[in-house]
Protein backbone atom coordinates (compact mmCIF):
# COMPACT_ATOMS: atom_id res chain seq x y z
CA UNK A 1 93.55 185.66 46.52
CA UNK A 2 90.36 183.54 46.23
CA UNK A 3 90.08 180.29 44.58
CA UNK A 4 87.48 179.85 42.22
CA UNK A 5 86.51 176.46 40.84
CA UNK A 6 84.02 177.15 37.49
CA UNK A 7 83.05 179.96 38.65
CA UNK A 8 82.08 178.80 42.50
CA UNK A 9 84.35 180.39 45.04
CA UNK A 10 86.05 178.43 47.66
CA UNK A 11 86.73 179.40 51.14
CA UNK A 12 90.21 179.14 52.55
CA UNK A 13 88.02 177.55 55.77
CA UNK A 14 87.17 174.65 53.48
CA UNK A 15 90.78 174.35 52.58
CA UNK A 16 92.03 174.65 56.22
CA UNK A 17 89.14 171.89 57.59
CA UNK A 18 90.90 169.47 55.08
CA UNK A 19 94.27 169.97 55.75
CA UNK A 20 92.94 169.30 59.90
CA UNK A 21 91.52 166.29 58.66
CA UNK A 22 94.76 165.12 56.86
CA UNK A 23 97.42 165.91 59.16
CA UNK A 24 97.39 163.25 62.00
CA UNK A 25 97.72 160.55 59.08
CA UNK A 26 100.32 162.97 56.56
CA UNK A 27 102.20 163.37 58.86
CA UNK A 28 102.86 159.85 60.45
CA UNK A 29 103.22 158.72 56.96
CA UNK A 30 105.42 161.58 55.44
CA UNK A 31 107.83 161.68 59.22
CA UNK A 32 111.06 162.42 57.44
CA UNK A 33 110.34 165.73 56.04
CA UNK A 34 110.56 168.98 57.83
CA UNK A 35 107.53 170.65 59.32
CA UNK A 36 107.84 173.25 57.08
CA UNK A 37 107.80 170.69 53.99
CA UNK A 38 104.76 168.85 55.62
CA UNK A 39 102.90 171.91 55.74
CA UNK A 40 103.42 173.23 52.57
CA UNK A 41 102.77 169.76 51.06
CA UNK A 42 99.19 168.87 53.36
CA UNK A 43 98.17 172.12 51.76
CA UNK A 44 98.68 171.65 48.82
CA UNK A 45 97.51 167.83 48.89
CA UNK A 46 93.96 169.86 50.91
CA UNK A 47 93.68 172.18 48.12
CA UNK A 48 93.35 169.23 45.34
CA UNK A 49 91.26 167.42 47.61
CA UNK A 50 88.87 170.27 48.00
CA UNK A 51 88.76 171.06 44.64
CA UNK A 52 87.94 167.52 43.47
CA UNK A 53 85.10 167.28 46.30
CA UNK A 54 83.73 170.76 44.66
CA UNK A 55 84.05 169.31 41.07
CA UNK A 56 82.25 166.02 41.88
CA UNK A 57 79.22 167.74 43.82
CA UNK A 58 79.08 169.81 40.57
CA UNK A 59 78.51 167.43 38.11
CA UNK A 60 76.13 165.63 40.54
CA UNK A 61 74.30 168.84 41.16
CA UNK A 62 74.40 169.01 37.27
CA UNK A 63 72.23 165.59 36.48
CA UNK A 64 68.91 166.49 35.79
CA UNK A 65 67.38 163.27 37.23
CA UNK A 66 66.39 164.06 40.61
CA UNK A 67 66.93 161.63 44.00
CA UNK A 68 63.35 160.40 45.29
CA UNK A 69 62.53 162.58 48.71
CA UNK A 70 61.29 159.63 50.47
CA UNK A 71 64.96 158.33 49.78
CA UNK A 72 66.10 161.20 51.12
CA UNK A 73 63.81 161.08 54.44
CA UNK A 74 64.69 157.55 55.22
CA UNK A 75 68.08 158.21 54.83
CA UNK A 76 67.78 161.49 57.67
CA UNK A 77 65.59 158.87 59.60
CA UNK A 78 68.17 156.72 59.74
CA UNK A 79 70.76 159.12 60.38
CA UNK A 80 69.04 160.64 63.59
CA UNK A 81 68.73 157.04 64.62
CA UNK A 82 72.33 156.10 64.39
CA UNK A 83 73.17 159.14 66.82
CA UNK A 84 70.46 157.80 69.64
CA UNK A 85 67.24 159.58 68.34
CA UNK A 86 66.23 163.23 67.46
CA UNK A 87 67.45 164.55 71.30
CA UNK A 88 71.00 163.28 70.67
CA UNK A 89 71.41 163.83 67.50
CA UNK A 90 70.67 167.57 67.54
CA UNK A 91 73.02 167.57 70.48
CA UNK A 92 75.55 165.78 69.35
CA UNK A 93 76.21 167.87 66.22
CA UNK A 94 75.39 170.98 67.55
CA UNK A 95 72.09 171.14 64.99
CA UNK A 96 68.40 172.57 65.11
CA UNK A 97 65.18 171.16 64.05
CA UNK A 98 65.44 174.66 61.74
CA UNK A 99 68.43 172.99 60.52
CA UNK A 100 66.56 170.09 58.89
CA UNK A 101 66.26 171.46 55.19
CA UNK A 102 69.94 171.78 55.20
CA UNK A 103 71.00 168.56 56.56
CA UNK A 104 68.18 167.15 53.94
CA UNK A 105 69.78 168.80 51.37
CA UNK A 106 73.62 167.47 52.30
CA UNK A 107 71.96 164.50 52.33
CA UNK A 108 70.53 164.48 48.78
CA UNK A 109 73.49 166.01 47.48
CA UNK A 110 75.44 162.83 48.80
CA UNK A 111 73.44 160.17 47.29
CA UNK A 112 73.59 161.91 43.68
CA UNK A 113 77.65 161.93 44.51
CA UNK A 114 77.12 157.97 44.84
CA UNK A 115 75.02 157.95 42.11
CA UNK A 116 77.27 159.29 40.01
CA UNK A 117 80.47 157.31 41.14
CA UNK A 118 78.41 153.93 41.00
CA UNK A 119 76.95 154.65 37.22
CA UNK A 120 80.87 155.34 36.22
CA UNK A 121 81.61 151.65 37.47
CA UNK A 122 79.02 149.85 36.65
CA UNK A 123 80.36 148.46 32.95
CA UNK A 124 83.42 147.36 34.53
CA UNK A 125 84.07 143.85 34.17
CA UNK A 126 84.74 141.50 37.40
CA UNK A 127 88.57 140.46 38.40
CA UNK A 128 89.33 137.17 37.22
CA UNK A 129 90.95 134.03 38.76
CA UNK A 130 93.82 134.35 36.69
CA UNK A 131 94.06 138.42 37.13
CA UNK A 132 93.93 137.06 41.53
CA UNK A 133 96.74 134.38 40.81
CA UNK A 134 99.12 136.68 39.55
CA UNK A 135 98.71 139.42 42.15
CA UNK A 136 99.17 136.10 44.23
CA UNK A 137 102.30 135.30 43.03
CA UNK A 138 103.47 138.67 42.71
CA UNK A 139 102.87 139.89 46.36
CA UNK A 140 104.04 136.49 48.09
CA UNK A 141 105.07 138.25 50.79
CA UNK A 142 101.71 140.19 51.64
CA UNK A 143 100.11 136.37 52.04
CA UNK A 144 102.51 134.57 54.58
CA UNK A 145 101.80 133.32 58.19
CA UNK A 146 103.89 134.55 60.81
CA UNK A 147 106.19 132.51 62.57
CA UNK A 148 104.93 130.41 65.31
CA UNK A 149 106.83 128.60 68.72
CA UNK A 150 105.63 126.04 70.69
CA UNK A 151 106.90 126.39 73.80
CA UNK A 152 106.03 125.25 77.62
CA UNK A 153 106.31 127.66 80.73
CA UNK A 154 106.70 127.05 84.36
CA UNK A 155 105.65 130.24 86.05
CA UNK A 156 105.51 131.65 90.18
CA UNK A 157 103.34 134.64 90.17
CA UNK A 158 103.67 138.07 91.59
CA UNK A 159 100.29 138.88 93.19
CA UNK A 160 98.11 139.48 95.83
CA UNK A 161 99.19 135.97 97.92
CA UNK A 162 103.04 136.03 96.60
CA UNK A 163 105.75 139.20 97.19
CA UNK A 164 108.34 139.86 94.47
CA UNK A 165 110.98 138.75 96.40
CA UNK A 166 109.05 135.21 97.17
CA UNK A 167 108.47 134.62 94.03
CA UNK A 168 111.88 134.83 92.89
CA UNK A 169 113.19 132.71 95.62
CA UNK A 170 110.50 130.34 94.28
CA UNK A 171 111.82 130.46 90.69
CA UNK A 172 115.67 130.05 91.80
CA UNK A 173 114.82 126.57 93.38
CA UNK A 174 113.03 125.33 90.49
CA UNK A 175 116.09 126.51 87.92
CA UNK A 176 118.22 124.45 90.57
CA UNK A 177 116.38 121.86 90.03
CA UNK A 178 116.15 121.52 86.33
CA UNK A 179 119.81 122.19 86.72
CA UNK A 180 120.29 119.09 88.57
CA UNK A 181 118.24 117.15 85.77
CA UNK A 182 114.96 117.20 87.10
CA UNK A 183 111.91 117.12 83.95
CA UNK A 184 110.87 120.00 82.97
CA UNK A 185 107.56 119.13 82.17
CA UNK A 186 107.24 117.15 85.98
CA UNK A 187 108.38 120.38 87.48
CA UNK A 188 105.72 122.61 85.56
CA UNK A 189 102.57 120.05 86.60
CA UNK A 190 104.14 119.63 90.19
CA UNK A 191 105.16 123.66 90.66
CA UNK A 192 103.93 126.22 88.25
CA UNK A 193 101.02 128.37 89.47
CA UNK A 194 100.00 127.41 86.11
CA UNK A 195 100.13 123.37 86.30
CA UNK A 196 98.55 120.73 83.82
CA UNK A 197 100.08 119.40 80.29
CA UNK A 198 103.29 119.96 81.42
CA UNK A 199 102.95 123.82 81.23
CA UNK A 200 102.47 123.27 76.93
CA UNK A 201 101.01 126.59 75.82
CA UNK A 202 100.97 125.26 72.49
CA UNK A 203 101.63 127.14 69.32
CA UNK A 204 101.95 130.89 69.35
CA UNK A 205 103.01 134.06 67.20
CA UNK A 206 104.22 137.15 67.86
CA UNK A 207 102.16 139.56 69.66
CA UNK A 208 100.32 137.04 72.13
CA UNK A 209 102.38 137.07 74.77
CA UNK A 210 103.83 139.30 77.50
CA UNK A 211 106.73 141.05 75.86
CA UNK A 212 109.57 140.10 78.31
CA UNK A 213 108.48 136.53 77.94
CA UNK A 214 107.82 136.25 74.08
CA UNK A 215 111.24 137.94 73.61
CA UNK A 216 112.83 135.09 75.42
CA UNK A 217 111.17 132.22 73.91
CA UNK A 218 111.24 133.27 70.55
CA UNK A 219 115.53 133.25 70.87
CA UNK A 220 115.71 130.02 71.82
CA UNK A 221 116.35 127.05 69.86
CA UNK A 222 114.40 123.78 69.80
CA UNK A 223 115.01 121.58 73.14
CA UNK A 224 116.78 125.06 74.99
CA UNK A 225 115.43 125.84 78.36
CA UNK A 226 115.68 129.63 79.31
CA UNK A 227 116.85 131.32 82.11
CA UNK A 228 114.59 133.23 84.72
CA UNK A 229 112.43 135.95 82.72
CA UNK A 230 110.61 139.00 84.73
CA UNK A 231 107.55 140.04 83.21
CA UNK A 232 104.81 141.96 84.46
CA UNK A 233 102.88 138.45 85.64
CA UNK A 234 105.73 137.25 87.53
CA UNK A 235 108.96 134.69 87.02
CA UNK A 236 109.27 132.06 84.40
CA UNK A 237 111.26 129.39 82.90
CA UNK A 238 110.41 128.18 79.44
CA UNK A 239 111.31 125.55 76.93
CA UNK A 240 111.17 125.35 73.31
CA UNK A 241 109.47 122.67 71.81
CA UNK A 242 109.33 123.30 67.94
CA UNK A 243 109.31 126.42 65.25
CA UNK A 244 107.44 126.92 62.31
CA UNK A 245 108.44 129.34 60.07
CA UNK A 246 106.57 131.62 57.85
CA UNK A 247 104.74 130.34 55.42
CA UNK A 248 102.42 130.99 52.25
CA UNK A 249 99.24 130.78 52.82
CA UNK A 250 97.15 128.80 49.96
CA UNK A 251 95.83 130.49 46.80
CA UNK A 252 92.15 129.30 47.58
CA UNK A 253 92.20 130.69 50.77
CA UNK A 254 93.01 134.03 50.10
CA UNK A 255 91.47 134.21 46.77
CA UNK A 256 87.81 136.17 47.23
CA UNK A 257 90.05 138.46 49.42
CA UNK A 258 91.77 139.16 46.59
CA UNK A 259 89.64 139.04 43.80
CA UNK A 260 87.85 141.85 46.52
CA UNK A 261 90.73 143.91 46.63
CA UNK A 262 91.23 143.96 42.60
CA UNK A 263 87.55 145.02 42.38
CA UNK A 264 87.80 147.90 44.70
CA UNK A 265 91.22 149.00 43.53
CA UNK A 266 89.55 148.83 39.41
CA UNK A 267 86.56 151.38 40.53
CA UNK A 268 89.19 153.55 42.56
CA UNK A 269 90.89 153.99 39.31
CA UNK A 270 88.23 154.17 37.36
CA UNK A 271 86.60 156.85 39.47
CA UNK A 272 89.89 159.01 39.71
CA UNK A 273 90.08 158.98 35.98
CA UNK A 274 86.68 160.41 35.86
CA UNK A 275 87.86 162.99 38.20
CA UNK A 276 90.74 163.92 36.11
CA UNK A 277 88.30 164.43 33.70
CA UNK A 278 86.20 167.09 35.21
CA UNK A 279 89.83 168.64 36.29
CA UNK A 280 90.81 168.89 32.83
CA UNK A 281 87.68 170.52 31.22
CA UNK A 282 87.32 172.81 34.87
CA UNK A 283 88.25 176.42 34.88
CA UNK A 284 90.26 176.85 38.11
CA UNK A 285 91.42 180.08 39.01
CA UNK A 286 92.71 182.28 42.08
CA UNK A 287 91.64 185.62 41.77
């Protein structure tokens, strides 16, 4: 059976190029259902997609006022410019110069669909301070730093100059060392391959280290030295200076990213209720 939205048929090919477009992000969000549940769910999701896409383009089609061409020109201008000029862009999308009036066309057809979305948003009043300090408040947890170390390192390398084995050899007399109470901090400017500042690498988060070592430091406690950690750079020994814990980032300094968010998220309402609009006076039928 064929769907029909107002009257205008709809391929199943449209449907199907949706539910390609959908599926690499459906399904890493939507992991714990079966395949057969994802698939009879992305098409279903495709087919309301599609059908919303057709419904918007109609009512845009439907405004008498038309777009000016020389709109229209700049914007294919611009577009056969952002693909490396009229060579590559033909290339690129597989296209014609025959195929101008079409692409021309798409292209009007788009800027009436923004038309259209930016007239339905355009009484809608600005987010307030007040409306941003309670979504502040409320979503704490969205607005925190991460925790942070400060930790020093002493390292022997693995490379081009130094063997594996060496290098571990290397490491063991320096842990002997500290063990017999020599300074960490002497040891690192006198012996790591990375000397100077007593091998302080200052503050850090999660995610800017080598795995194997940030794993390490991060499970110490303040004052510990570590054993010998492998990573992919070599050996090390590290101390832990000081943690900070997470912590809330100030109102003001989050605020126009916020008060940002609130706008967008007020026109994507605002537009989907016009949508549900058109789908509620449509006539959609399979046939």
């Amino acid at each position: 059976m064929a769907l029909y939205v107002n009257g205008e048929k709809i391929e199943e090919s449209a449907i199907k190029e949706e539910v390609e477009q959908m599926r690499p992000h459906y399904q890493q969000v939507f992991r714990d259902q079966t395949p057969e549940e994802q698939e009879a769910r992305l098409w279903e999701w495709a087919r309301e997609n599609v059908i919303e896409k057709v419904l918007v383009k109609q009512a845009a089609k439907a405004d008498p006022r038309p777009i000016n061409p020389e709109e229209v020109e700049k914007s294919f201008k611009d577009l056969k410019k952002r693909h490396g000029g009229d060579k590559a862009f033909y290339k690129q999308l597989g296209l014609k110069p025959e195929d101008d009036p079409k692409i021309k066309e798409d292209l009007e057809l788009q800027m009436r669909v923004e038309r259209l979305f930016k007239e339905n948003i355009k009484d809608l009043p600005e987010p307030t301070e007040e409306e941003a300090r309670e979504y502040y408040d409320s979503h704490i947890d969205e607005f925190m730093t991460p925790e942070q170390v400060r930790a020093a390192h002493i390292v022997k390398h693995v490379d081009g100059t130094r063997s594996q084995p060496q290098a571990y050899k290397e490491i063991l007399e320096v842990q002997k060392k500290l063990e017999e109470g020599a300074i960490f901090e002497e040891l690192a400017d006198r012996e790591s391959d990375c000397p100077g500042n007593g091998g302080d690498l200052g503050y850090f988060t999660r995610g800017q280290m080598v795995q194997e070592f940030e794993d390490a430091v991060f499970a110490l406690q303040i004052g510990q030295v570590s054993g010998i950690i492998h990573s992919s750079y070599g050996y090390h020994i590290a101390k832990l200076y000081d943690r900070r814990p997470p912590q809330p980032i100030p109102f003001e300094q989050v605020k126009d990213q916020i008060l940002e968010y609130l706008k967008r998220e007020k026109e994507e309402k605002k537009n989907e209720e016009f949508i549900d609009q058109l789908k509620e006076k449509a006539v959609i039928e399979e046939k």
